[in-house]
Protein backbone atom coordinates (compact mmCIF):
# COMPACT_ATOMS: atom_id res chain seq x y z
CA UNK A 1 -2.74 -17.33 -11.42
CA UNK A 2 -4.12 -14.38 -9.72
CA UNK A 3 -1.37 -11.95 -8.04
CA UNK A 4 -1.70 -10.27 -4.63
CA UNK A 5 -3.32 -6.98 -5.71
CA UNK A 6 -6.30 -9.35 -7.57
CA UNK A 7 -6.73 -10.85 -4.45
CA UNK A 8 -7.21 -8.16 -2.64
CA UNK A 9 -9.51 -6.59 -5.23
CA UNK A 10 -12.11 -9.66 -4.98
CA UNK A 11 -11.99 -9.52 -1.04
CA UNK A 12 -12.85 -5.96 -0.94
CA UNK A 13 -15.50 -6.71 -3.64
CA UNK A 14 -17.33 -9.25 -1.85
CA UNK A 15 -16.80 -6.89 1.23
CA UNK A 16 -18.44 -3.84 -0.12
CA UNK A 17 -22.19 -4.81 -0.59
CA UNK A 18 -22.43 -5.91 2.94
CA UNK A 19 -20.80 -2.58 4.09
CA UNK A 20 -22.95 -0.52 2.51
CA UNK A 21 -26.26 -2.78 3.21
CA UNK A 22 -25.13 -1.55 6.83
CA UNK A 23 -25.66 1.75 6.00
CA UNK A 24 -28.95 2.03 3.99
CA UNK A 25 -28.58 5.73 4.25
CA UNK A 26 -25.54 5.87 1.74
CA UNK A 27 -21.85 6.44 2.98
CA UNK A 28 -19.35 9.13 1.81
CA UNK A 29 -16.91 8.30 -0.49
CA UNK A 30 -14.08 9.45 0.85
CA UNK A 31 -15.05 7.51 4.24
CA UNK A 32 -15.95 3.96 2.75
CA UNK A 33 -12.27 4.31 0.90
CA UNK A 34 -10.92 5.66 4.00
CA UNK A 35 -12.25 1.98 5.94
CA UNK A 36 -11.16 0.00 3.18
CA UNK A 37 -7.72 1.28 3.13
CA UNK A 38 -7.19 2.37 -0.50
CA UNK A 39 -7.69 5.57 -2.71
CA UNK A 40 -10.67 7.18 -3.53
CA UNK A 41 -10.40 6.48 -7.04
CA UNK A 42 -9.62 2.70 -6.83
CA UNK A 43 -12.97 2.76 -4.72
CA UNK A 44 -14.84 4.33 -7.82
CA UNK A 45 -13.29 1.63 -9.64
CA UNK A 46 -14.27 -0.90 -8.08
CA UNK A 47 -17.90 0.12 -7.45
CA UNK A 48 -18.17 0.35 -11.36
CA UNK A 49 -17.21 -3.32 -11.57
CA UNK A 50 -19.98 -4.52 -9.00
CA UNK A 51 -22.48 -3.11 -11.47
CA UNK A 52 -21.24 -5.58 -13.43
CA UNK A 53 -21.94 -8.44 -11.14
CA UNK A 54 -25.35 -10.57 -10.02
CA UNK A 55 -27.33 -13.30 -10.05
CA UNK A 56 -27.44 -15.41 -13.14
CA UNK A 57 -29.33 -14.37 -16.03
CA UNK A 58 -27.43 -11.07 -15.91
CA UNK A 59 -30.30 -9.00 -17.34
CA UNK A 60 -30.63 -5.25 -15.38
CA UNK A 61 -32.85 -6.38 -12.92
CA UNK A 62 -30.25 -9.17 -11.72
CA UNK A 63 -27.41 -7.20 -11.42
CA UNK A 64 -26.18 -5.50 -8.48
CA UNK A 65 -27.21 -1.66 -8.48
CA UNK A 66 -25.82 1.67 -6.63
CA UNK A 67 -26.95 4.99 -6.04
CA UNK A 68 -24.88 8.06 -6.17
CA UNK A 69 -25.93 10.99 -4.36
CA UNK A 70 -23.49 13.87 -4.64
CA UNK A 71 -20.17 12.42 -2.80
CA UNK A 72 -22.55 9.49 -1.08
CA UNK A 73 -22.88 6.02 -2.48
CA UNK A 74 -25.83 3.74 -1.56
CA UNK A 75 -26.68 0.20 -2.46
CA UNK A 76 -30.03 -0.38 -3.94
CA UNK A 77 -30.29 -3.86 -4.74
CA UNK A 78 -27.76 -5.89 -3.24
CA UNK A 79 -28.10 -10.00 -5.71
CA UNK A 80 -27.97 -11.45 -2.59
CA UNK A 81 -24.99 -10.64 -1.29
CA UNK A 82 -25.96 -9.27 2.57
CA UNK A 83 -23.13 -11.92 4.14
CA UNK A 84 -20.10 -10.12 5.54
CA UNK A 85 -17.02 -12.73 5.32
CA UNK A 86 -16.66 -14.64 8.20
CA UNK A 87 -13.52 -15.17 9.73
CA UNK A 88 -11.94 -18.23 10.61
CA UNK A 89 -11.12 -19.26 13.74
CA UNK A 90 -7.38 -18.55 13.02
CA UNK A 91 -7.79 -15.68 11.37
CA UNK A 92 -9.29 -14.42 14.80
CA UNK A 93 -6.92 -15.70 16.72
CA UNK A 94 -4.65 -13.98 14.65
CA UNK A 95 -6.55 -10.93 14.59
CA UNK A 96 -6.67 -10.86 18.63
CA UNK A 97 -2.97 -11.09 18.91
CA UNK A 98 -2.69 -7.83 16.14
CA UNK A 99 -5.17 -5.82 17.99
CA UNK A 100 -3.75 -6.07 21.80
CA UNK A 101 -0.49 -5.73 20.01
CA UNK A 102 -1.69 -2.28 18.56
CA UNK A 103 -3.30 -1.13 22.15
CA UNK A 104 0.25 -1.53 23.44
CA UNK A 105 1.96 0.93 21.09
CA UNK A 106 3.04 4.18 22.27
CA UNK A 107 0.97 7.38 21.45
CA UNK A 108 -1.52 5.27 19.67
CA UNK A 109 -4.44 7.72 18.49
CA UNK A 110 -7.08 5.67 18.31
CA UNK A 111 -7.00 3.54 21.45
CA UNK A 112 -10.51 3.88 22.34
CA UNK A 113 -11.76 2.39 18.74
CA UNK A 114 -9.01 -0.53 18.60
CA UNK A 115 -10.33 -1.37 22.15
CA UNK A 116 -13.83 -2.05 21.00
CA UNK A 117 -12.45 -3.36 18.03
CA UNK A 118 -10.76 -6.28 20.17
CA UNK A 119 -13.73 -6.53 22.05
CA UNK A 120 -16.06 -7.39 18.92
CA UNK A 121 -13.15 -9.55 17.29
CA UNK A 122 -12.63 -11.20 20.77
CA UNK A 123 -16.59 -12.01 21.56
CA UNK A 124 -17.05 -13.58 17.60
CA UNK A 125 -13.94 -15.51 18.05
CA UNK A 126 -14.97 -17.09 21.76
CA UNK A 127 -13.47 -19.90 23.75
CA UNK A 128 -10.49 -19.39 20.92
CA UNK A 129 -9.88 -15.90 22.34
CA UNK A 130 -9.12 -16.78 25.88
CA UNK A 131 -6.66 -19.46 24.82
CA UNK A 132 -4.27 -17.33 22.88
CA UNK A 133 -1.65 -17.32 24.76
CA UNK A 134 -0.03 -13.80 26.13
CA UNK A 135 2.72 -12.56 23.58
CA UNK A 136 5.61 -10.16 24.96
CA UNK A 137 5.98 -7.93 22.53
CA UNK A 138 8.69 -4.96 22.59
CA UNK A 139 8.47 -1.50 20.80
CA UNK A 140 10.68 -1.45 17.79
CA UNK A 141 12.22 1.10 16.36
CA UNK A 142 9.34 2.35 14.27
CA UNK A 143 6.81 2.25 16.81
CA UNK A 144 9.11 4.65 19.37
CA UNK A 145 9.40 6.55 15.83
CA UNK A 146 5.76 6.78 15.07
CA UNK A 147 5.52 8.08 19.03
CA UNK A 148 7.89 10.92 18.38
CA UNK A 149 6.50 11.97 14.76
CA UNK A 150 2.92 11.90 16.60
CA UNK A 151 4.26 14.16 19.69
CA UNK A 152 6.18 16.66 17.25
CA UNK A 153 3.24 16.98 14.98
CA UNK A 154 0.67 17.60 18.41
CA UNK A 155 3.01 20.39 19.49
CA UNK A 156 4.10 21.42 15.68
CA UNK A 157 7.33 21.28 16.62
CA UNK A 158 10.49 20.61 14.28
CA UNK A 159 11.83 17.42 13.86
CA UNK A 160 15.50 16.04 13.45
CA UNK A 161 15.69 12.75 11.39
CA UNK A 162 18.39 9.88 10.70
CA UNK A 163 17.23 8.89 7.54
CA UNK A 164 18.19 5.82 5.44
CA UNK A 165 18.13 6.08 1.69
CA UNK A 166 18.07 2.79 0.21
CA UNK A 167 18.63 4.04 -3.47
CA UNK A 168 21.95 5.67 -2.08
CA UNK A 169 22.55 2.85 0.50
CA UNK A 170 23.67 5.90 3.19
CA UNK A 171 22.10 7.48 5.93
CA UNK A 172 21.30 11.21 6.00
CA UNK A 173 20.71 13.57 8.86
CA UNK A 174 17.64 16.39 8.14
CA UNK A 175 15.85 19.05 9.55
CA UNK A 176 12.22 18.94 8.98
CA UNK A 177 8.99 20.57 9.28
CA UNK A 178 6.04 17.65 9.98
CA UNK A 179 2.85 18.35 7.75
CA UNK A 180 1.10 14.92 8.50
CA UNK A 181 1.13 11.41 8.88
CA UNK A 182 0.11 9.00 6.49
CA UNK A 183 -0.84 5.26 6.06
CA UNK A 184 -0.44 3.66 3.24
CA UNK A 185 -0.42 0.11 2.03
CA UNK A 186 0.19 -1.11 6.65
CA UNK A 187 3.33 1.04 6.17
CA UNK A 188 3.24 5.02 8.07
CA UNK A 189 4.80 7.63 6.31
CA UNK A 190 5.50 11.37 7.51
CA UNK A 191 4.91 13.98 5.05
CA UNK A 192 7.31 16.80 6.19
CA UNK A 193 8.61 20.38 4.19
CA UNK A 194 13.02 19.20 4.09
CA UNK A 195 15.07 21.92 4.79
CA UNK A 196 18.19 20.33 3.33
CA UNK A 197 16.10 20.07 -0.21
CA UNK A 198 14.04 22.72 0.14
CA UNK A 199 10.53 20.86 -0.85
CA UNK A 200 8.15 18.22 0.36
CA UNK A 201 9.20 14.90 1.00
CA UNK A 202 7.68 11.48 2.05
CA UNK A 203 9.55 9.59 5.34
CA UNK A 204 8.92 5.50 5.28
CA UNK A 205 8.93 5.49 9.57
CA UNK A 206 10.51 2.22 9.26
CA UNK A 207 13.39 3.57 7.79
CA UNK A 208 14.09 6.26 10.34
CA UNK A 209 17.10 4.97 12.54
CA UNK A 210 16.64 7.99 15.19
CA UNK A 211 14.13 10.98 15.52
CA UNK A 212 13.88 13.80 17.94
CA UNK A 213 11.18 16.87 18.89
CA UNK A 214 13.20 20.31 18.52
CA UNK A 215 12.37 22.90 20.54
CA UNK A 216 11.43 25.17 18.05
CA UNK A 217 7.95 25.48 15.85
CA UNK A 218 7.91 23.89 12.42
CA UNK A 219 7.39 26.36 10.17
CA UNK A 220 6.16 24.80 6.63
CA UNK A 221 6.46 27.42 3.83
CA UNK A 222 3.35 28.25 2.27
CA UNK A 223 4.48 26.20 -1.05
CA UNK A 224 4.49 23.17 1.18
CA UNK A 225 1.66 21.57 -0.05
CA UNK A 226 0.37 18.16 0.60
CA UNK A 227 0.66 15.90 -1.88
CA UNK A 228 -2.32 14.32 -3.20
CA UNK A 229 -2.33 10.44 -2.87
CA UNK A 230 -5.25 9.40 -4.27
CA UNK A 231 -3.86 7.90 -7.29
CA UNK A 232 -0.86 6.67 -4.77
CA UNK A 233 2.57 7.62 -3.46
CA UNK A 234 4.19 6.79 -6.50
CA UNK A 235 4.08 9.92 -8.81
CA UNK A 236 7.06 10.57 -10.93
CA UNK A 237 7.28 14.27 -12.61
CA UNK A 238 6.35 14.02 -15.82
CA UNK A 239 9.86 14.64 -17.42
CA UNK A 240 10.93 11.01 -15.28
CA UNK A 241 12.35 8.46 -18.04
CA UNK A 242 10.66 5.72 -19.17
CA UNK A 243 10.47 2.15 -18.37
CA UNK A 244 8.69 -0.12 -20.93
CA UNK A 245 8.43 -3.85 -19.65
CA UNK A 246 6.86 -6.41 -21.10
CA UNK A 247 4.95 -8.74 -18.40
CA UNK A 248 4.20 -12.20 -17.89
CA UNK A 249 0.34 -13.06 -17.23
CA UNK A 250 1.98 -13.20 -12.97
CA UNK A 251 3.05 -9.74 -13.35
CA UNK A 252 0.13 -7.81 -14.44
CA UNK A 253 -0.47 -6.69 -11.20
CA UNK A 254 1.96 -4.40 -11.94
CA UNK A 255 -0.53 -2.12 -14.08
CA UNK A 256 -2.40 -2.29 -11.00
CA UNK A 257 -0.77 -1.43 -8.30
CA UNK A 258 1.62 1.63 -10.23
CA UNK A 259 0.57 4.49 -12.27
CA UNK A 260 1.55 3.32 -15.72
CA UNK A 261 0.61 5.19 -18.72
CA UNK A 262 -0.06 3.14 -21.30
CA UNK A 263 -1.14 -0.78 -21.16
CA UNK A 264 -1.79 -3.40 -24.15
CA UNK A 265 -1.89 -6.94 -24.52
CA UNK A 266 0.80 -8.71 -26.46
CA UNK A 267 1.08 -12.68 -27.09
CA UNK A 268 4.74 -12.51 -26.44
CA UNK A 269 4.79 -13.97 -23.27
CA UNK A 270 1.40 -15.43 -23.67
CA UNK A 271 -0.88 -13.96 -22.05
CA UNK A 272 1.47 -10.56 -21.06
CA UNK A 273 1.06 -7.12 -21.17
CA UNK A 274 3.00 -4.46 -22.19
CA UNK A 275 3.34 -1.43 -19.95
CA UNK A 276 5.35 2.06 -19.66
CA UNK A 277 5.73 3.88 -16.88
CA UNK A 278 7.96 6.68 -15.80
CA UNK A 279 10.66 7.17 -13.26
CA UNK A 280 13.68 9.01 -12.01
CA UNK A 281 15.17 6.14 -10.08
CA UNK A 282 16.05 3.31 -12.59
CA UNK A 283 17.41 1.74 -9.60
CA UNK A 284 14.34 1.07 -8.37
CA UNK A 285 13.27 -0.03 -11.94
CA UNK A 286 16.20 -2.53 -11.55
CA UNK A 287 15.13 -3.68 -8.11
CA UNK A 288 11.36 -4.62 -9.24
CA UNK A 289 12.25 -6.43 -12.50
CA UNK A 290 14.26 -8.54 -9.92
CA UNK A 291 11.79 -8.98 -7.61
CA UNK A 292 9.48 -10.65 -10.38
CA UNK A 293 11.67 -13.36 -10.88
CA UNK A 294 11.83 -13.36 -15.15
CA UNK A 295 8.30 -12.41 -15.02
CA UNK A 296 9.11 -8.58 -16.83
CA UNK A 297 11.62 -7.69 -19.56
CA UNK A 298 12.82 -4.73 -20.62
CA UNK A 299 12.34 -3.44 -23.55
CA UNK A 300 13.71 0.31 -22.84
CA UNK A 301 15.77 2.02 -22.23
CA UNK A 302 18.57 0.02 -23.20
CA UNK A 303 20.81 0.82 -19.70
CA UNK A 304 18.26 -0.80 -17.74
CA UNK A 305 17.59 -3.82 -20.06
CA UNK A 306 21.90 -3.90 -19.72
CA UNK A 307 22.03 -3.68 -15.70
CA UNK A 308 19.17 -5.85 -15.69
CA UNK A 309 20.68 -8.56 -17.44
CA UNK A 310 24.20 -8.09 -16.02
CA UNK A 311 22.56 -9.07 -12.51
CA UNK A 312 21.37 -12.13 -14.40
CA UNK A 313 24.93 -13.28 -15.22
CA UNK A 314 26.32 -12.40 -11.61
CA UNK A 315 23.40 -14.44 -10.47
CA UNK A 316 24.60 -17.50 -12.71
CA UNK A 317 27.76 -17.08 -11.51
CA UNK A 318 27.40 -17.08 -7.81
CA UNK A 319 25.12 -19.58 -8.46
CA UNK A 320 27.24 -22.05 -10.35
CA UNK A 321 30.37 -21.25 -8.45
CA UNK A 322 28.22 -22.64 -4.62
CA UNK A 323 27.30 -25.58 -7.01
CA UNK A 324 30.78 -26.10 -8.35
CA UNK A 325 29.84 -25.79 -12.12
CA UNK A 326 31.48 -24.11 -14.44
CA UNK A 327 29.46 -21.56 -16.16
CA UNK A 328 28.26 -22.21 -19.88
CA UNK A 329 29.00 -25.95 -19.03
């Protein structure tokens, strides 16, 4: 079984040769990472493992080949892969219905380019277009958020949050000075200097209950620096505990998608991989060997391999008390 992040890697891969065919004067970088949504790096990556690919035979002159040209990539000999992926007629359709969505957000940015986006999507999906029926849509929460983070951050003006912080489970009022606004992964984040904390800290929108412009300047100390997300938003400091888990063959996206540092097969589960990674919130350690479902065990430390399994039992136990069984029965 392939997990999400493998999926996503082969799309982009089968993707990128047509993309750059496009443009057979060589693209930057930072801008064919930028269109494809994930870090620079992870770009690099995965243009080393198209050299890899081709036409059968798999001598040098049937693989796939790129030129580099200072921070510009090219593609020099493509295998036969100059077909962009086609989309289906539902994924149009579907794609329609996201796009007029997005025209009707408040303070959108980049209105003119989702407008001729719609227009390209709506002309290659045809008679299918005009039939989608008209959604009413209102503006959540985080949209009127992402409004009022994009209107403080035009006039550089101070903002005044109601933050929730799921670790805590409690919502926090701050004072903060915006830096920028980020997208990462479809979810917006505001990079802002906290004056309650006294440092730089990252704002999920979606979890802002209320926002508000101040009418005074932000003012971002010169040690507010942005935080480099190329290798991701998840960066523990490097005295963070850590985690080692030990991953089922379904989990091994895990060494994709977060910065571990270190990685080895085992046989025990066949097929795993066993991974360490650091971080100050064992909560959130707790939460994702949950959310894999018996996929991961923990192997340290030995308070998180404890909570982990106590969850277990209260699992069993709710479980078997809705069933009316007796637990250990």
């Amino acid at each position: 079984m392939t997990g999400p992040a493998t999926n996503e890697r082969m799309t982009r891969l089968l993707s990128l040769v047509p993309y750059l065919t496009a443009r057979p004067e060589g693209v930057p970088l930072a801008e064919a990472a930028r269109d494809f949504g994930v870090p620079e790096r992870q770009l690099r990556r995965d243009l080393d493992l198209l050299w890899m690919c081709g036409l059968p035979g798999y001598g040098p002159g049937d693989l796939i080949d790129l030129a580099f040209e200072g921070d510009r990539v090219r593609v020099t000999f493509t295998a036969g892969m100059v077909r962009p992926l086609r989309l289906t007629t539902d994924e149009a359709v579907a794609l329609v219905v996201a796009l007029r969505t997005l025209l009707d957000l408040p303070g959108l940015a980049e209105q003119e380019a989702v407008s001729r986006a719609l227009a390209k999507v709506s002309a290659a999906a045809g008679h299918a277009a005009e039939r989608v029926t008209p959604v009413a849509l209102s503006v959540d929460a985080r949209e009127q958020a992402l409004a009022v983070v994009r209107d403080g951050l035009e006039r550089e003006r101070a903002l005044h949050l109601h933050y929730y912080v799921p670790t805590r489970d409690e919502r926090t009022e701050r004072t903060v000075d915006p830096m920028r606004l980020l997208l990462v992964d479809g979810r917006w984040y505001l990079e802002a200097w906290s004056r309650e904390v006294a440092g730089v800290r990252l704002f999920r929108l979606d979890r802002i209950d209320d926002v508000r412009v101040l009418d005074e300047p932000a003012a971002p100390p010169p040690q507010a620096a942005p935080r480099d997300v190329e290798s991701g938003l998840y960066q523990p400091e490097p005295g963070s505990p850590v985690v080692r888990l030990r991953l089922a063959r379904t989990a091994r996206w895990v060494a994709e998608y977060y910065p571990v540092e270190d990685a080895r097969e085992v046989p025990d589960p066949p097929g795993g991989l066993a991974v360490a990674l650091r971080t100050a919130d064992l909560a959130w350690a707790r939460r994702l060997v949950a959310s894999l479902g018996g996929a991961a065990t923990v192997d340290e430390p030995a308070e998180l391999a404890a909570a982990v399994a106590a969850d277990a039992r209260a699992a069993l136990d709710r479980y078997a008390a809705g069933a009316g069984v007796t637990p250990g029965a």
